[in-house]
PDB file of N, CA and C in Angstrom:
ATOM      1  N   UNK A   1      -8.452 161.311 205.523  1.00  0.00           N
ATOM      2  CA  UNK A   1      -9.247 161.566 204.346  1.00  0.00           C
ATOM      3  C   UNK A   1     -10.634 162.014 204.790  1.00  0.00           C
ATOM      4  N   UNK A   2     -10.716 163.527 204.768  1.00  0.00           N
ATOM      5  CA  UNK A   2     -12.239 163.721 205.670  1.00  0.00           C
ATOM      6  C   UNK A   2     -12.489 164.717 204.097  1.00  0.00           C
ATOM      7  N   UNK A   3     -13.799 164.117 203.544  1.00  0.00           N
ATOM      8  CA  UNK A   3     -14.440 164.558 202.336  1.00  0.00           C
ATOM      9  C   UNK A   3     -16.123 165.271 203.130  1.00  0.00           C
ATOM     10  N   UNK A   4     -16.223 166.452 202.739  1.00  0.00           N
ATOM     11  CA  UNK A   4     -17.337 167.317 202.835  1.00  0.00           C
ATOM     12  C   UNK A   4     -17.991 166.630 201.985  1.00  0.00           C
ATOM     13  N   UNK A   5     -19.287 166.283 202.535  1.00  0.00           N
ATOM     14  CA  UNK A   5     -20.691 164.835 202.275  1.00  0.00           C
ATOM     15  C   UNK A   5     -21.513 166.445 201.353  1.00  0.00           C
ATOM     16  N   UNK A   6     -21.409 166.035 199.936  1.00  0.00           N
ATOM     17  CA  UNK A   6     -22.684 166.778 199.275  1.00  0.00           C
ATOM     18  C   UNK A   6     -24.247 166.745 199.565  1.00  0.00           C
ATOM     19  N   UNK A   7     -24.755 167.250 198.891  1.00  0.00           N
ATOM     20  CA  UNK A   7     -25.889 167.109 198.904  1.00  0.00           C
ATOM     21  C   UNK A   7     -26.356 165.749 198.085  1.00  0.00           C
ATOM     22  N   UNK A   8     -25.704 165.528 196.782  1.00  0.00           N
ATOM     23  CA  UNK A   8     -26.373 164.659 195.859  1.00  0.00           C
ATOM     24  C   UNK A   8     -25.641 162.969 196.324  1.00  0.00           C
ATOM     25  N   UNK A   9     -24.567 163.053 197.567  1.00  0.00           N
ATOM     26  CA  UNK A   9     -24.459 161.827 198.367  1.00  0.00           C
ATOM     27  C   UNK A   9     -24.780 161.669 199.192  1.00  0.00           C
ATOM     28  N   UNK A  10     -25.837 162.452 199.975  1.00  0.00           N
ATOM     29  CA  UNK A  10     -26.545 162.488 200.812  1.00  0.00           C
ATOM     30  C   UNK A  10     -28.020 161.924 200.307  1.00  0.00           C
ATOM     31  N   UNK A  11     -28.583 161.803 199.331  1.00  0.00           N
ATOM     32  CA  UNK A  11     -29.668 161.613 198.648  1.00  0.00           C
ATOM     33  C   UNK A  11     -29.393 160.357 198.159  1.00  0.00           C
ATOM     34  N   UNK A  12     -28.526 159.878 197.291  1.00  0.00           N
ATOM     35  CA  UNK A  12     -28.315 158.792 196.845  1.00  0.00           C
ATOM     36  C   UNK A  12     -27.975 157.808 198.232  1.00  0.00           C
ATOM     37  N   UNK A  13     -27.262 157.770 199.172  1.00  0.00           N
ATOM     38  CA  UNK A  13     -26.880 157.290 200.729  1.00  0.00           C
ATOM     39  C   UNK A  13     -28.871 157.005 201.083  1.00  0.00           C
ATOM     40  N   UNK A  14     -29.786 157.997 200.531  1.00  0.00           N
ATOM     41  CA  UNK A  14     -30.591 157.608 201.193  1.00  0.00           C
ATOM     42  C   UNK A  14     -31.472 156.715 200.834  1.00  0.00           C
ATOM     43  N   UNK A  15     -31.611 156.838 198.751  1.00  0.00           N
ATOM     44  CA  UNK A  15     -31.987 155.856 198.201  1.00  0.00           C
ATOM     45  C   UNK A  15     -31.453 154.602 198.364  1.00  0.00           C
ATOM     46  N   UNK A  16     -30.051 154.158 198.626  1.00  0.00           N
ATOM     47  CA  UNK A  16     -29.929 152.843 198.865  1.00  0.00           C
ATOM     48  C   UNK A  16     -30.622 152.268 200.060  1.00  0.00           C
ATOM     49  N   UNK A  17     -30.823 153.091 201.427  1.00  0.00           N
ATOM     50  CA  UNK A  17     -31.228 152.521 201.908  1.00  0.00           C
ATOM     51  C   UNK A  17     -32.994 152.428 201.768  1.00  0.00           C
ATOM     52  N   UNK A  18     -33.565 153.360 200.931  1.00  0.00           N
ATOM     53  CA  UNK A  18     -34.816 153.359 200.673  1.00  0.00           C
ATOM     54  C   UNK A  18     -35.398 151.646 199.920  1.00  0.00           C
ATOM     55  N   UNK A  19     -33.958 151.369 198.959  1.00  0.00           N
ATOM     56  CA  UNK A  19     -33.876 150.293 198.243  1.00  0.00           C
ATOM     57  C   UNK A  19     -34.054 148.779 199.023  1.00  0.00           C
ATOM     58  N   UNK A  20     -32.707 149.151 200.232  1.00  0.00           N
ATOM     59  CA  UNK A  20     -32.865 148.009 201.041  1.00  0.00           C
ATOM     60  C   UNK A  20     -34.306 147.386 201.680  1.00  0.00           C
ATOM     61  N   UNK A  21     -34.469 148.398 202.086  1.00  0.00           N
ATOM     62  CA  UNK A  21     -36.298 148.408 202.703  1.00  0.00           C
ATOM     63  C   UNK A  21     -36.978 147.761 201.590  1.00  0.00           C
ATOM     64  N   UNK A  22     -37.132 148.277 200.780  1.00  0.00           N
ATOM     65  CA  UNK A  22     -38.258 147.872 199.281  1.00  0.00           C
ATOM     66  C   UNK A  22     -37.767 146.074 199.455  1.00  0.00           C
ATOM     67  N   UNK A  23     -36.568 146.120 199.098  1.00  0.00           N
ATOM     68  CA  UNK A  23     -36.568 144.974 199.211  1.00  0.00           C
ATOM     69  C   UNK A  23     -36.579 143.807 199.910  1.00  0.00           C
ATOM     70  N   UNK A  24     -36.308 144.447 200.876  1.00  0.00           N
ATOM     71  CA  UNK A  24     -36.572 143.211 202.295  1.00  0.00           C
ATOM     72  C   UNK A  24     -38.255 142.997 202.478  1.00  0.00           C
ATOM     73  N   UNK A  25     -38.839 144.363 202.014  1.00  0.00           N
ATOM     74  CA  UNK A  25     -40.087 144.290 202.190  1.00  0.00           C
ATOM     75  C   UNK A  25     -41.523 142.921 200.993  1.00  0.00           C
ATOM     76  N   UNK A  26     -40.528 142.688 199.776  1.00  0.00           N
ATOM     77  CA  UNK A  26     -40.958 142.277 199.063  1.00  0.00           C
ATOM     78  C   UNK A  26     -40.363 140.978 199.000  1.00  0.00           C
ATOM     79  N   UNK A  27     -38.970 140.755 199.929  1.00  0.00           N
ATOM     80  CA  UNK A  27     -38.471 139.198 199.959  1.00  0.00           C
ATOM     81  C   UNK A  27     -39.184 138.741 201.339  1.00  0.00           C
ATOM     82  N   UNK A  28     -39.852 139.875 202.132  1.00  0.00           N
ATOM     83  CA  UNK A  28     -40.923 139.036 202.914  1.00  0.00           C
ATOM     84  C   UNK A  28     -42.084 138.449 202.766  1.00  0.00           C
ATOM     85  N   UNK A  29     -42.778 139.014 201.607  1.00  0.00           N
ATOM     86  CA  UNK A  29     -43.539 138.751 200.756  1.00  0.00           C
ATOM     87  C   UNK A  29     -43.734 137.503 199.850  1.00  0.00           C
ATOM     88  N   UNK A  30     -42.659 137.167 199.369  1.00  0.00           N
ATOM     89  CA  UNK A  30     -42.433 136.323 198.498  1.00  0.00           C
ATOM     90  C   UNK A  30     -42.191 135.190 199.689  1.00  0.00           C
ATOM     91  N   UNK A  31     -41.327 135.191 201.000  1.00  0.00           N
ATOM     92  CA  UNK A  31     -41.319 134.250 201.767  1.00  0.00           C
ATOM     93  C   UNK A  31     -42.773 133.268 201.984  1.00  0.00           C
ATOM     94  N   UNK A  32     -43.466 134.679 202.178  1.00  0.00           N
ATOM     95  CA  UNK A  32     -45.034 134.274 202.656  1.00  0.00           C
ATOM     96  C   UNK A  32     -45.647 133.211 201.995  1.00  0.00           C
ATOM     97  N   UNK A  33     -45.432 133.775 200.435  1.00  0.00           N
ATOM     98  CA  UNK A  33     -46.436 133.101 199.227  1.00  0.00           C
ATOM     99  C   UNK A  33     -45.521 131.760 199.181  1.00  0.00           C
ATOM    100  N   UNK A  34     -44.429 131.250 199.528  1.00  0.00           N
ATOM    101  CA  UNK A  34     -43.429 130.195 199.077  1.00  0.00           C
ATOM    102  C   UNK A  34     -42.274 130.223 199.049  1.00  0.00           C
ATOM    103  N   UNK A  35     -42.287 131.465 197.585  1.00  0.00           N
ATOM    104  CA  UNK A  35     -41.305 131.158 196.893  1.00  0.00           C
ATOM    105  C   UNK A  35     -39.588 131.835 197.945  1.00  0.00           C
ATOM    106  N   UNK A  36     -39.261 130.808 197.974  1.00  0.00           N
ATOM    107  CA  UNK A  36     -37.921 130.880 199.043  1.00  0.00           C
ATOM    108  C   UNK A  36     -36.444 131.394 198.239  1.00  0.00           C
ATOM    109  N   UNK A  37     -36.558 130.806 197.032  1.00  0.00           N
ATOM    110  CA  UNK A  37     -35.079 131.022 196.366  1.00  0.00           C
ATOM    111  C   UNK A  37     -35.422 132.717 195.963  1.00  0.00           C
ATOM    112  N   UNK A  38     -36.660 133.389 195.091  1.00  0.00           N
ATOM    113  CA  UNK A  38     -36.600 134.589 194.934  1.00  0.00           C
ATOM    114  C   UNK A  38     -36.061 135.700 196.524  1.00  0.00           C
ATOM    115  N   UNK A  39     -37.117 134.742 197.378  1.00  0.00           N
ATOM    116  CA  UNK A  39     -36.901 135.673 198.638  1.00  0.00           C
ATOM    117  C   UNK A  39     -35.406 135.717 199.195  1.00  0.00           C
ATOM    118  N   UNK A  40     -34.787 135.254 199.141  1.00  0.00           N
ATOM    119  CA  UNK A  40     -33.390 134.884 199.388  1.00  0.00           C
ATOM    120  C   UNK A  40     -32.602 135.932 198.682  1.00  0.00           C
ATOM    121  N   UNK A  41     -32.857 136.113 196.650  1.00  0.00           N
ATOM    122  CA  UNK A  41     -32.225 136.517 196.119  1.00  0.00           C
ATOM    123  C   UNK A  41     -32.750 138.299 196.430  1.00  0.00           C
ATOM    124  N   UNK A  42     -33.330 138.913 196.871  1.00  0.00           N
ATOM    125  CA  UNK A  42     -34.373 139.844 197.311  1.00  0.00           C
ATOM    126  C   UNK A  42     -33.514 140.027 199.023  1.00  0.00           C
ATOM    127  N   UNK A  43     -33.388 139.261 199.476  1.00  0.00           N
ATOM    128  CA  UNK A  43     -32.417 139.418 200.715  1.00  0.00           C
ATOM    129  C   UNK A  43     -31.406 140.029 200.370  1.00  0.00           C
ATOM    130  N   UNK A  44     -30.494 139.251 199.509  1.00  0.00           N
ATOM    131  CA  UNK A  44     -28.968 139.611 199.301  1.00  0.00           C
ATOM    132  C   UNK A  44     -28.957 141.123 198.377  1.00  0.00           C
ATOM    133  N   UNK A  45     -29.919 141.462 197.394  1.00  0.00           N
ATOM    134  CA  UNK A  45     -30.040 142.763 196.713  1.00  0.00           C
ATOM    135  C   UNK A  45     -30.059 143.899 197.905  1.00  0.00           C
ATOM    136  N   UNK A  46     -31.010 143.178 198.869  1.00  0.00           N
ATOM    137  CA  UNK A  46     -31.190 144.553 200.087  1.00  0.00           C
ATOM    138  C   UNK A  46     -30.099 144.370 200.518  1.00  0.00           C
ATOM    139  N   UNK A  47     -29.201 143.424 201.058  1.00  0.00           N
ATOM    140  CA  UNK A  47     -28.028 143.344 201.565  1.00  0.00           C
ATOM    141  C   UNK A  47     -26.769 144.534 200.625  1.00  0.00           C
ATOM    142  N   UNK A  48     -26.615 144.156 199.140  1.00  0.00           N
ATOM    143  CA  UNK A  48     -25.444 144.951 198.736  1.00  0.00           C
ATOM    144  C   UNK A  48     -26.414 146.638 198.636  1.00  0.00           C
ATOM    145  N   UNK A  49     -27.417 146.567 198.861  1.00  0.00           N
ATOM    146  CA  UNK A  49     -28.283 148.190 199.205  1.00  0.00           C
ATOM    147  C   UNK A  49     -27.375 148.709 200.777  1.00  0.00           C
ATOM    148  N   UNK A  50     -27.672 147.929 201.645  1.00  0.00           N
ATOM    149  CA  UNK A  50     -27.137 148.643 202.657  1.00  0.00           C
ATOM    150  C   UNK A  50     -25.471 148.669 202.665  1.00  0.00           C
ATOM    151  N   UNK A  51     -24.992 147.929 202.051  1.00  0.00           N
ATOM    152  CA  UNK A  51     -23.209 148.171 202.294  1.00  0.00           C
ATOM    153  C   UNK A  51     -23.205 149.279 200.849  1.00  0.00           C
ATOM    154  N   UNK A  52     -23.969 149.864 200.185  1.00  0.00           N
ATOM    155  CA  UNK A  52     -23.632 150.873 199.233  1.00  0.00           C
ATOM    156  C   UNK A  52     -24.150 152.071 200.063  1.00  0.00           C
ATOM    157  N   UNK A  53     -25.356 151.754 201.325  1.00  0.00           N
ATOM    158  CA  UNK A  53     -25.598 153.288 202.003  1.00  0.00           C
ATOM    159  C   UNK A  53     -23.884 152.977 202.640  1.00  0.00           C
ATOM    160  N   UNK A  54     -23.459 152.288 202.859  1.00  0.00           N
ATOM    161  CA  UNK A  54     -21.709 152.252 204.347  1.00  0.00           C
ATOM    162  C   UNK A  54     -20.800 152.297 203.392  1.00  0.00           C
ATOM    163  N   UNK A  55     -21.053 152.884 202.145  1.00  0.00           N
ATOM    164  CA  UNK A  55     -20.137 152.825 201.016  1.00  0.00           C
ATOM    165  C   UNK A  55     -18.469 153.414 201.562  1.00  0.00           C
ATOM    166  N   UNK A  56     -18.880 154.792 202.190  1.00  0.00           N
ATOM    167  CA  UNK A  56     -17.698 155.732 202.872  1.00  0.00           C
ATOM    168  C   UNK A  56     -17.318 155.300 204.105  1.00  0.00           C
ATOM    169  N   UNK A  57     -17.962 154.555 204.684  1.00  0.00           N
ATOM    170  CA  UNK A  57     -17.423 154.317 205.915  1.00  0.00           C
ATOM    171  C   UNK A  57     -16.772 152.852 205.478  1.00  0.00           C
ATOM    172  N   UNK A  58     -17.660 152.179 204.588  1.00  0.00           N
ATOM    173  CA  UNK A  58     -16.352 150.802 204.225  1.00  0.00           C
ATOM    174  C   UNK A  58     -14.951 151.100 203.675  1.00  0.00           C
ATOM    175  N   UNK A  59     -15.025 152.489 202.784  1.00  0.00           N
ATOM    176  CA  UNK A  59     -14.089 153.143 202.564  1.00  0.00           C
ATOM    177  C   UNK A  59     -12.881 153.927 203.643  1.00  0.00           C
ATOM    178  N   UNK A  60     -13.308 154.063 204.536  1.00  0.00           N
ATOM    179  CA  UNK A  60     -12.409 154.450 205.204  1.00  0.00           C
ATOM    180  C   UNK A  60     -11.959 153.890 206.431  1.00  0.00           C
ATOM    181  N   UNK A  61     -12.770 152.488 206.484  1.00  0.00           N
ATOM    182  CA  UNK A  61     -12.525 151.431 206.933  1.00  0.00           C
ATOM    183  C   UNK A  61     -10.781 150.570 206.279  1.00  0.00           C
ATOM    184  N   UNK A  62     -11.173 150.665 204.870  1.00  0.00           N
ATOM    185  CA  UNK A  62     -10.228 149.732 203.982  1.00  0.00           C
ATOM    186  C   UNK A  62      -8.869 150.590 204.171  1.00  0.00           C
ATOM    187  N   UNK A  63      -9.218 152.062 204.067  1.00  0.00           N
ATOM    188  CA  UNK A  63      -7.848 153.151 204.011  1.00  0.00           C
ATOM    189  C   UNK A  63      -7.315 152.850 205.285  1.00  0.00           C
ATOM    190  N   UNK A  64      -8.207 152.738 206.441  1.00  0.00           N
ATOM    191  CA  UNK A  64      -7.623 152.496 207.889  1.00  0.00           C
ATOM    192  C   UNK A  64      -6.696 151.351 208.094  1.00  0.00           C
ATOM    193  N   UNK A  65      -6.813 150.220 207.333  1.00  0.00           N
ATOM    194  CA  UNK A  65      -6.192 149.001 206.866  1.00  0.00           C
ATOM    195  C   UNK A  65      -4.998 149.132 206.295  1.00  0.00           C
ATOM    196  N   UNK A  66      -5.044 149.955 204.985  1.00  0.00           N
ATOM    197  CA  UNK A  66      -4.031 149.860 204.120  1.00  0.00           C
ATOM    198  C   UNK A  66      -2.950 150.753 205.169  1.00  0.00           C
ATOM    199  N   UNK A  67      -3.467 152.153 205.845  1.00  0.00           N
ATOM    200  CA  UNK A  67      -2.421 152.619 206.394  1.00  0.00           C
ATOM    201  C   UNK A  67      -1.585 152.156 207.907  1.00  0.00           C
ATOM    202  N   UNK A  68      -2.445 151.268 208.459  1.00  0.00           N
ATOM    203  CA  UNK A  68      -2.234 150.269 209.699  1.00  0.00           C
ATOM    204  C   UNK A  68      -1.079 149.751 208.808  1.00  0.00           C
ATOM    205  N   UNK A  69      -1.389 148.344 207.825  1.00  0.00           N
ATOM    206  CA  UNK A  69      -0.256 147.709 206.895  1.00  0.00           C
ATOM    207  C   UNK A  69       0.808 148.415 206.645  1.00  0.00           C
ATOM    208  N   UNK A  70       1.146 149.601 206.353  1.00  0.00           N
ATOM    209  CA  UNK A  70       1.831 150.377 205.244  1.00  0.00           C
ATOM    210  C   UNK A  70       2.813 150.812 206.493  1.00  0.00           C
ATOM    211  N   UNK A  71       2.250 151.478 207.824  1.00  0.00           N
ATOM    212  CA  UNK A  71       3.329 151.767 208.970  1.00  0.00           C
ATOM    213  C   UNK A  71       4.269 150.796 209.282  1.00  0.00           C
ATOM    214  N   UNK A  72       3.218 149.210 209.307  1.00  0.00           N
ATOM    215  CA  UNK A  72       3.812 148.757 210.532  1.00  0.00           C
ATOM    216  C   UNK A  72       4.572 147.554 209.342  1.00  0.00           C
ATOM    217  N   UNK A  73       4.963 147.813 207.902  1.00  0.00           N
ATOM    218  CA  UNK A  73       5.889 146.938 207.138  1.00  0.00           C
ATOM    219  C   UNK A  73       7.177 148.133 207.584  1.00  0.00           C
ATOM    220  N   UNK A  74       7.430 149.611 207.791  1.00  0.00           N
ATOM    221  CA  UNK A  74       8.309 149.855 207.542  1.00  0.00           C
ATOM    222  C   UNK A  74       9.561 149.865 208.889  1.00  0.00           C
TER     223      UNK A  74
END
């Protein structure tokens, strides 16, 4: 499954990770001042930011799986 990468998933691939940053940057922040449970929840947002930039590669990770499974039942 080899898909020609557009332009407008190339841009969005970059906002998530623009996202991740923002937010790690502001759950360091919040570490500073205290508050621990926001910073935490500010962790895990940057966290599902970067597995949405590995969106295609988790994807063809999972296909690599299903077709590993799918050979080796028959």
């Amino acid at each position: 499954m080899k898909k020609r990468k557009t332009f407008g998933q190339i841009i969005i691939t970059a906002m998530f990770i623009w996202s991740a940053l923002l937010c790690h940057f502001e759950a360091s922040s919040l570490r500073e001042e205290g508050d621990i449970l926001n910073a935490t929840l500010y962790w895990f947002f940057g966290f599902t930011a970067v597995l949405g930039a590995f969106r295609f590669k988790i994807a063809e990770l999972i296909y690599g799986f299903i077709k590993f499974k799918n050979k080796n039942k028959k």
